[in-house]
Protein backbone atom coordinates (compact mmCIF):
# COMPACT_ATOMS: atom_id res chain seq x y z
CA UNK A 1 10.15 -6.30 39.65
CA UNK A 2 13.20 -4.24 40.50
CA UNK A 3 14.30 -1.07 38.43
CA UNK A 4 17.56 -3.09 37.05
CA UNK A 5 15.49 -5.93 35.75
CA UNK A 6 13.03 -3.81 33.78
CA UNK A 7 16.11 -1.89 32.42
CA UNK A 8 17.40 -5.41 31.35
CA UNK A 9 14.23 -6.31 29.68
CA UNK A 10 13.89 -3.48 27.64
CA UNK A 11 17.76 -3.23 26.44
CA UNK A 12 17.11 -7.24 25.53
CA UNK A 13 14.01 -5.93 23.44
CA UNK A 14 15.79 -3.48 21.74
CA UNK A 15 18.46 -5.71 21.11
CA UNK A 16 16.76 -8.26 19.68
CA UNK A 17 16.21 -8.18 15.61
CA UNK A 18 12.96 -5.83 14.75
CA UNK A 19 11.59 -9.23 12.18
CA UNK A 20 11.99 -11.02 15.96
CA UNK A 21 9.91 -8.47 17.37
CA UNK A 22 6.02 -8.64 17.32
CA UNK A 23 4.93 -5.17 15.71
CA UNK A 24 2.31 -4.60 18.16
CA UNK A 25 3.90 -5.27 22.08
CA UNK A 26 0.96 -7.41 23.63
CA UNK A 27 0.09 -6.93 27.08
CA UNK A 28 0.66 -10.32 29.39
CA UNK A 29 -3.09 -10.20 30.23
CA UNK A 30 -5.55 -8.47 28.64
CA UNK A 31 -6.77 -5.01 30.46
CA UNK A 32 -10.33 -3.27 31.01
CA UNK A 33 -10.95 -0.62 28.39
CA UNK A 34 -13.11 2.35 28.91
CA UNK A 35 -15.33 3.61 25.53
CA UNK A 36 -16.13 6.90 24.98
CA UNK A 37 -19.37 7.47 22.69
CA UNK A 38 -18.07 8.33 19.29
CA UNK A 39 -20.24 8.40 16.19
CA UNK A 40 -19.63 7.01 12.30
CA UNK A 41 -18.96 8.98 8.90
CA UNK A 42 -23.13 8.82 8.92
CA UNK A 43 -23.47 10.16 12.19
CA UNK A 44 -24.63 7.26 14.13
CA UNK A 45 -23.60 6.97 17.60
CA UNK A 46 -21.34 4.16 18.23
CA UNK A 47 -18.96 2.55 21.53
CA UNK A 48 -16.68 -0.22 21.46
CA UNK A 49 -19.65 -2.36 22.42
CA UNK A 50 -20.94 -2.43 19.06
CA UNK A 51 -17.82 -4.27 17.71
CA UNK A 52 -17.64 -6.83 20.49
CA UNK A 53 -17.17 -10.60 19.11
CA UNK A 54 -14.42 -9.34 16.65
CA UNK A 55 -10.99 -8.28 16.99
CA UNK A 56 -10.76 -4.42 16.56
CA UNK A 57 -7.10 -2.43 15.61
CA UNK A 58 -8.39 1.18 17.15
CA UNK A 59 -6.24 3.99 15.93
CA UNK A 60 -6.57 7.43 17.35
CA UNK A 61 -5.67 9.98 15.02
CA UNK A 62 -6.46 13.19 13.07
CA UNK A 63 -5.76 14.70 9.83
CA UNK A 64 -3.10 17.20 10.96
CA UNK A 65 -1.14 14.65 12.49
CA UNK A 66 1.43 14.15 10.01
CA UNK A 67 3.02 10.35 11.06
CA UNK A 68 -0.79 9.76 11.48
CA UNK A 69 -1.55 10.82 7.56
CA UNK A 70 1.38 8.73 6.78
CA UNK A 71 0.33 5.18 8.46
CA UNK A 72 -3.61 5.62 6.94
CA UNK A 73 -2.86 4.20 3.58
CA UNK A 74 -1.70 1.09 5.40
CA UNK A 75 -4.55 0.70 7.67
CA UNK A 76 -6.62 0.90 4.88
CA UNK A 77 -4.41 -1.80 3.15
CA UNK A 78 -4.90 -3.66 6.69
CA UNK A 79 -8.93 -3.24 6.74
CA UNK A 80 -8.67 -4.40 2.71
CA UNK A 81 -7.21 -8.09 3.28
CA UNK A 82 -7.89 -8.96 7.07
CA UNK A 83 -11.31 -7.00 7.58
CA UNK A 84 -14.56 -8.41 7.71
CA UNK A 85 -16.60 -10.36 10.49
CA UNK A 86 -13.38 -11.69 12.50
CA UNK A 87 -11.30 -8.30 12.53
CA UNK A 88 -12.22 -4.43 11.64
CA UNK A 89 -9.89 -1.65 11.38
CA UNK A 90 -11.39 1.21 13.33
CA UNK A 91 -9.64 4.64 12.74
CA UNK A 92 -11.12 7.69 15.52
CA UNK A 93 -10.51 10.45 14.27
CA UNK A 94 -10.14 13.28 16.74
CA UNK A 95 -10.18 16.27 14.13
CA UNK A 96 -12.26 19.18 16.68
CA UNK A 97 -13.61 20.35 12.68
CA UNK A 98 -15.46 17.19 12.91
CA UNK A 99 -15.85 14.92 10.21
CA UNK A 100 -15.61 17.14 7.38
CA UNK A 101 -11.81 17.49 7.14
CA UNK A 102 -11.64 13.35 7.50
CA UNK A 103 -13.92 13.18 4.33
CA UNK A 104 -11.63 15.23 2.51
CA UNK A 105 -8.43 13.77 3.36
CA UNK A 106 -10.08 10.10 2.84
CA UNK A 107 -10.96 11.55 -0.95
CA UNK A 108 -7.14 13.17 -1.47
CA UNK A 109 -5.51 9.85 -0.72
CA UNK A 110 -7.55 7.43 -1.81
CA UNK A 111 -9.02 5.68 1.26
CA UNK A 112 -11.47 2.75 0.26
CA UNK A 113 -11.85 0.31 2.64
CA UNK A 114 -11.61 2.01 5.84
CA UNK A 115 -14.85 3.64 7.86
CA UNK A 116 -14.71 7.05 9.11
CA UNK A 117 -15.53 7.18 12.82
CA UNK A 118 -15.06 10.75 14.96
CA UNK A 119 -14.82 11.32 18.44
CA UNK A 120 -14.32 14.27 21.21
CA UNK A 121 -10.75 14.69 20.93
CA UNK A 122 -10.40 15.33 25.13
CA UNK A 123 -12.94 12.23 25.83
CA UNK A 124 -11.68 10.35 23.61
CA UNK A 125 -7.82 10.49 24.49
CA UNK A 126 -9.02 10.58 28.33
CA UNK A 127 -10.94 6.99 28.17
CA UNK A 128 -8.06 5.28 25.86
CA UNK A 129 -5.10 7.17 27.82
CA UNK A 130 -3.48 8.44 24.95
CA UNK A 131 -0.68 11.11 25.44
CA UNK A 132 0.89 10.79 21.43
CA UNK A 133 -0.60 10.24 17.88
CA UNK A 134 -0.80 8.44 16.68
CA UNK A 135 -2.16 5.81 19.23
CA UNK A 136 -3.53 2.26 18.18
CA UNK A 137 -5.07 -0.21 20.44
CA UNK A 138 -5.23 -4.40 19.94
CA UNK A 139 -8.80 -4.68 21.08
CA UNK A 140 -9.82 -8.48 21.57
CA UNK A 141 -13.42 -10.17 20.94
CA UNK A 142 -14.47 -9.58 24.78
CA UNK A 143 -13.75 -5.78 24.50
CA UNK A 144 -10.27 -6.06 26.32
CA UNK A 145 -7.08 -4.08 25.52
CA UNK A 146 -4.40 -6.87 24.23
CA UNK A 147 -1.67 -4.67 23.31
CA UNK A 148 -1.16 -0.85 22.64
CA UNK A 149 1.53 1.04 20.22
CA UNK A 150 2.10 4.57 20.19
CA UNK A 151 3.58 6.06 16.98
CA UNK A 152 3.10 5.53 13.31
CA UNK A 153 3.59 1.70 11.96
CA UNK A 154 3.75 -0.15 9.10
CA UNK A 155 0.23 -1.91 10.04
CA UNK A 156 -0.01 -3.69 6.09
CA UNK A 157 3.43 -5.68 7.00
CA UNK A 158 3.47 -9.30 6.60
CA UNK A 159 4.67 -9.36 10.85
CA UNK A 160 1.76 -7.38 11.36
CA UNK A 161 -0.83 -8.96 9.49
CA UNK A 162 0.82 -12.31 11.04
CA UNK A 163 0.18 -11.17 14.34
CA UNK A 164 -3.35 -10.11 13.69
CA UNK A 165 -4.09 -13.77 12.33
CA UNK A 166 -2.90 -15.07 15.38
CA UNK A 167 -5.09 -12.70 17.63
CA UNK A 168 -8.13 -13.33 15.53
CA UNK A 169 -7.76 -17.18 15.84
CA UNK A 170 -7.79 -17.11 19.45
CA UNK A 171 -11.66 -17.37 19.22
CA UNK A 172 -11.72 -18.86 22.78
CA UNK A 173 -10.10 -15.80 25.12
């Protein structure tokens, strides 16, 4: 695809009415994803493997991230309505103090529904190619990247919870 096409395509995305726009860009094929080991808020050690068979929204993040501590309450809002066997909200946390300073921001802002999951901030942001938080990944049931946003969203929105619904019914990809 030449230069002056791709420009063309991206001014006729901008253009275009954000409601038009899905929240989440999705990739035209779904890629390869490398896991890093990471572990949960009770220390077991975890990969991406262990969530294959549902749709997973990864966000990379840590507590002094402000536009990160700003999105959480509406991941958790996410994880609340749309999480269970089908789709999980799975927030990796990158904190280097480990998963004491998650705890404690989970407890000042009232997170209920989401898990706490940590992970080695270098690995971590290596294997998912992150080079901005916050960072969040459309992960489908096969362990495949689907789509990929980097910066704080409004994740609880009905266009984003309508675009999850449409991810998670797409049992047979």
């Amino acid at each position: 695809m030449r230069r002056r096409d791709l420009l063309a395509g991206a001014l006729a995305f901008a253009a275009a009415p954000a409601a038009a726009r899905p929240l989440m860009p999705l990739h035209q094929t779904s890629r390869e994803i490398l896991s890093p080991p990471f572990v949960d808020g009770g220390g077991r050690d975890l990969s991406l493997a262990d969530f294959r068979g549902r749709v997973v929204l990864l966000n990379i993040w840590a507590t002094w991230c402000a536009p990160c501590r700003e999105e959480m309450p509406t991941l958790d809002r996410l994880q609340a309505r749309l999480g269970g066997d089908d789709f999980h909200v799975l927030p990796l946390s990158i904190d280097q103090a480990g998963l004491g300073p998650v705890r404690r921001f989970y407890q000042q802002i009232g997170i209920r529904h989401l898990n706490m999951y940590l992970a080695e901030d270098i690995r971590a942001m290596f294997a998912f190619a992150v080079i901005e938080l916050p960072t969040t990944l459309l992960i489908d049931r096969q362990g495949r990247e689907r789509g990929r946003l980097t910066g704080p969203a409004q994740w609880d929105s009905p266009e984003a919870i309508a675009q999850f619904q449409t991810v998670i019914a797409e049992r047979g990809r």
